[in-house]
Protein backbone atom coordinates (compact mmCIF):
# COMPACT_ATOMS: atom_id res chain seq x y z
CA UNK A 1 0.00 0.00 0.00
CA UNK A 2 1.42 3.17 -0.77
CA UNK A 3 1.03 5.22 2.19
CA UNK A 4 3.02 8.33 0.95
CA UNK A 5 -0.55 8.34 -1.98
CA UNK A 6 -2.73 7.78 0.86
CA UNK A 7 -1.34 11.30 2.51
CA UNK A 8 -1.40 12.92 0.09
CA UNK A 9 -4.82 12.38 -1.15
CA UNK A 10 -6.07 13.42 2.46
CA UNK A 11 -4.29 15.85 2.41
CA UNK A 12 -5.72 16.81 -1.07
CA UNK A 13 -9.24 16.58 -0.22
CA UNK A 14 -9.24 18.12 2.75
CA UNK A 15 -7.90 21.03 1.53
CA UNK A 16 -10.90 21.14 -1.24
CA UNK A 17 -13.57 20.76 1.21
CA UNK A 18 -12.60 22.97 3.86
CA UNK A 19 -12.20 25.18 0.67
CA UNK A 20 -15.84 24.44 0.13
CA UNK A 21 -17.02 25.34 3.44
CA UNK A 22 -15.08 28.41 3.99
CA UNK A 23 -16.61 29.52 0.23
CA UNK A 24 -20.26 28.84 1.79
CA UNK A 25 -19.51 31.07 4.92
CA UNK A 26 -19.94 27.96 7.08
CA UNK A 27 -16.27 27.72 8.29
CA UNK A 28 -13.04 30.15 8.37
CA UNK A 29 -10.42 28.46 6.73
CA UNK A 30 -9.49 26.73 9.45
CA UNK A 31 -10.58 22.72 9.74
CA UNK A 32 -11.93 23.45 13.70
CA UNK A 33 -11.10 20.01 15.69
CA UNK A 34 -10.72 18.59 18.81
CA UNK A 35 -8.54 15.12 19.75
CA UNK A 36 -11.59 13.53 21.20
CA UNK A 37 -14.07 13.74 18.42
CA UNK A 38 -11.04 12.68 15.62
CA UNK A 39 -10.11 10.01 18.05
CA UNK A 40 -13.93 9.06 18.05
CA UNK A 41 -13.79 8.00 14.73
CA UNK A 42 -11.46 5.10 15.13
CA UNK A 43 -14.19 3.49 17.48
CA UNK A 44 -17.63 4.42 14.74
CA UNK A 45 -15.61 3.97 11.86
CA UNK A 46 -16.06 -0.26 11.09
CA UNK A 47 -19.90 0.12 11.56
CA UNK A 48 -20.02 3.00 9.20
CA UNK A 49 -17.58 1.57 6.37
CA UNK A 50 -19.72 -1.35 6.98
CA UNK A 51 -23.14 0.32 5.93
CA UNK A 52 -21.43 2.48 3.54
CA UNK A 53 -19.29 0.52 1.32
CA UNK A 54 -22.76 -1.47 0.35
CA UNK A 55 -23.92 1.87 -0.71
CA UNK A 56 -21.25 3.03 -3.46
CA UNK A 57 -22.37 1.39 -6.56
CA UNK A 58 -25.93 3.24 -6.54
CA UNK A 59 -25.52 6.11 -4.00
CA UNK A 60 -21.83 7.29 -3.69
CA UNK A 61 -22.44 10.44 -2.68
CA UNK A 62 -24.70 9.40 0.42
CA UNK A 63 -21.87 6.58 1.12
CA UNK A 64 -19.31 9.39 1.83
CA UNK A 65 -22.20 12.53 2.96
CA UNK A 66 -23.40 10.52 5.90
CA UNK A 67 -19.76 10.50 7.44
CA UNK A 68 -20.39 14.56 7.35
CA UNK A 69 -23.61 14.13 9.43
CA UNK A 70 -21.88 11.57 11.63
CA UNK A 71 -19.45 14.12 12.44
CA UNK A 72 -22.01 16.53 13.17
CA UNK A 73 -23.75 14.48 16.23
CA UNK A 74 -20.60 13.70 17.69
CA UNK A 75 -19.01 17.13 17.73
CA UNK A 76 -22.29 17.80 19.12
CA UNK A 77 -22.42 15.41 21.96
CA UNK A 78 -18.39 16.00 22.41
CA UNK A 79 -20.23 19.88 23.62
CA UNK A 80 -23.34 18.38 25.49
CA UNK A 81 -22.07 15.78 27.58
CA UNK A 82 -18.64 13.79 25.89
CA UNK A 83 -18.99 11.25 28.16
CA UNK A 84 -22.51 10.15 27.21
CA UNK A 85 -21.09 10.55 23.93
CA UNK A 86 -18.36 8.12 24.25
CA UNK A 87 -21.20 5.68 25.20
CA UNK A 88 -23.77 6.49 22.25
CA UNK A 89 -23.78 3.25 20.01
CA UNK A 90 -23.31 3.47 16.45
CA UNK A 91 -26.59 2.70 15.37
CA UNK A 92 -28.13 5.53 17.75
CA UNK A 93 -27.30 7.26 15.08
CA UNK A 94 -29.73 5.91 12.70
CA UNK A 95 -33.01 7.39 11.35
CA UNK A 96 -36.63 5.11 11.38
CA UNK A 97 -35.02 3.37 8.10
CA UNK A 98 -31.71 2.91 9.36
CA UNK A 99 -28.69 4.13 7.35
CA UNK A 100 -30.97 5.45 4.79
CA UNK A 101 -32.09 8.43 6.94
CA UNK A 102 -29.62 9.11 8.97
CA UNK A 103 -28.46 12.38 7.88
CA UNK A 104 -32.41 13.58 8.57
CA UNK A 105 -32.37 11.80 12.07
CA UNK A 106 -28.69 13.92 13.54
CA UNK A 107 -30.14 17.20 11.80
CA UNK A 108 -33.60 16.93 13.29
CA UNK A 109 -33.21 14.73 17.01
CA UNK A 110 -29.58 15.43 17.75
CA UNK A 111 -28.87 18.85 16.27
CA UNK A 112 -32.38 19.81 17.24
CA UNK A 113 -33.16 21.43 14.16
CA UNK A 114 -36.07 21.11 12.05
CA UNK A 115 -35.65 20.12 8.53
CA UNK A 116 -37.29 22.50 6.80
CA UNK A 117 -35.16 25.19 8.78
CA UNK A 118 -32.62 28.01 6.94
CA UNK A 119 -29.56 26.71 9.13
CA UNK A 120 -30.55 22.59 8.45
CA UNK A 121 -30.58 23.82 4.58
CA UNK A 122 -27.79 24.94 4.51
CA UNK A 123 -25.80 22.07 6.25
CA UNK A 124 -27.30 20.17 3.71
CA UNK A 125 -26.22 21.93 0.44
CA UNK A 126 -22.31 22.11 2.18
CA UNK A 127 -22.39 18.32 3.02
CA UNK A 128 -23.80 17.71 -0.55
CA UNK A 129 -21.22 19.93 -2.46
CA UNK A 130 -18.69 18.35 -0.21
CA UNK A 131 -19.75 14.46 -0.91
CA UNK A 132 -19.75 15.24 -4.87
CA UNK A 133 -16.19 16.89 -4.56
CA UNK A 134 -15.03 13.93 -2.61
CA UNK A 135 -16.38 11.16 -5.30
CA UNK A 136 -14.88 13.56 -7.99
CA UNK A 137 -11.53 13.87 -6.65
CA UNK A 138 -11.87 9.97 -6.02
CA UNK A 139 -12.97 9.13 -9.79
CA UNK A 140 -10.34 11.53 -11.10
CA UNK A 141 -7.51 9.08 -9.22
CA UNK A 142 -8.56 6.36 -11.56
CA UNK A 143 -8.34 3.61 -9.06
CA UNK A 144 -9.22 0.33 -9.96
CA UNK A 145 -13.08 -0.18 -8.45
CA UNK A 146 -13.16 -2.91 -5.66
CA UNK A 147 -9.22 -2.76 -5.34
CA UNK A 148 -7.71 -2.71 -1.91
CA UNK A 149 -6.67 0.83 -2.86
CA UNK A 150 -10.06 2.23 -3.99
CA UNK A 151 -11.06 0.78 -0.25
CA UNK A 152 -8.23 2.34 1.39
CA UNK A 153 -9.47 5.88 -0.43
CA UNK A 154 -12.45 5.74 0.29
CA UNK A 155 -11.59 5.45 3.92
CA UNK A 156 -9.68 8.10 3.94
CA UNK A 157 -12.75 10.14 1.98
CA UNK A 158 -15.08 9.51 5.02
CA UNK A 159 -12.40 10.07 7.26
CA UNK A 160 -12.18 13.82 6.38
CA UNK A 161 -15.80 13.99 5.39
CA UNK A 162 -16.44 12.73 9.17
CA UNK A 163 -13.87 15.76 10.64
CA UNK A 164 -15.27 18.48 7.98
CA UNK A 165 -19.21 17.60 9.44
CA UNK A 166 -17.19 17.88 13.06
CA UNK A 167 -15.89 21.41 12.25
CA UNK A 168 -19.46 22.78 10.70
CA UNK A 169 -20.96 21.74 14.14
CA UNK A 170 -18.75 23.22 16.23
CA UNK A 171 -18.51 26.76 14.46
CA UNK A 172 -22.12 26.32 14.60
CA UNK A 173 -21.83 25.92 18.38
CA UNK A 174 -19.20 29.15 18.89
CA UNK A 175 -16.28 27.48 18.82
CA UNK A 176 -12.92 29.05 17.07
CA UNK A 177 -9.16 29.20 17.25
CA UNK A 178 -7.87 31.84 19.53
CA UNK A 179 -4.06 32.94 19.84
CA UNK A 180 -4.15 32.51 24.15
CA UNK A 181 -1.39 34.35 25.38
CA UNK A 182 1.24 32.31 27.15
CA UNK A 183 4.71 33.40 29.24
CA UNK A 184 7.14 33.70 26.30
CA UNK A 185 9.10 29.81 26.97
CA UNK A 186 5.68 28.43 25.82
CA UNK A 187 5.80 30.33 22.60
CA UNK A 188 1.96 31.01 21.00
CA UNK A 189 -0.73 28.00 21.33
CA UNK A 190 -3.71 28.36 19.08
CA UNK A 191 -7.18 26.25 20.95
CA UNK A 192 -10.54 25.69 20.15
């Protein structure tokens, strides 16, 4: 596996979608993140990849989207109560039909908002414009479908889809980097 490829192409479409977000006025330029919720994905990850690799032939864009929304419950349960968090299983995360509606279920029972809202739109049309960047940039590495490498980008896809739905939620909840001032031998620290 060529690891060096792998990092890059994170790299790569991170850059693009926080491009994307900052372009919609939903973030700053800066991907906001905590250790906890990127740590958190290690532990929903299997379950998702699980329900979303069954998805790609028909519905790419929802296969990679959802991580987005899945991002956006945790980072809101990382500000609620992280500990209750920790313990929500994967498949709390699920809608009435599962995997299908997920996306509907975080905006509406864990974000709180109602779907027809101005602020639930507009998650919606970043997450979208996000997802159909992300299976561009993915088609455009002309990776043999169903190789171990098209798996291993995908993962990495959902990955950054899964932080990018993190950092909408929690400039949505107030949080940014600040410079904190520090006595000089701890140079400048930048937190969320």
């Amino acid at each position: 596996m060529d690891i060096g490829f792998l990092n890059r192409f994170e790299e790569k479409i991170q850059n693009e979608l926080l491009r994307i977000c900052t372009s919609h006025g939903m973030l700053e330029g800066v991907l906001l993140a905590t250790d906890d919720i990127n740590g958190h994905w290690d532990t929903l990850a299997p379950e998702y990849v699980a329900d979303a690799v069954g998805q790609i032939a028909d519905y790419p864009t929802v296969s990679v989207a959802w991580a987005g929304y899945l991002g956006l419950a945790v980072a809101c349960g990382w500000d609620k109560n992280w500990q209750e968090c920790l313990k929500t299983p994967y498949k709390a995360y699920y809608g009435s039909q599962g995997f299908d509606d997920m996306d509907e279920h975080i905006i509406e029972h864990i974000l709180g908002l109602s779907l027809d809202s101005r602020e639930s739109e507009k998650i919606e049309s970043v997450i979208r414009s996000c997802a159909q960047a992300s299976v561009t940039l993915i088609r455009r590495e002309q990776i043999e479908p169903q190789s171990p490498m098209a798996f291993h980008v995908f993962a990495r896809a959902i990955k950054v889809m899964y932080r990018i739905g993190a950092a909408l939620e929690l400039k949505r909840l107030g949080y940014k980097f600040e410079e904190v001032a520090l006595p000089s031998h701890y140079g400048r620290l930048l937190e969320c």
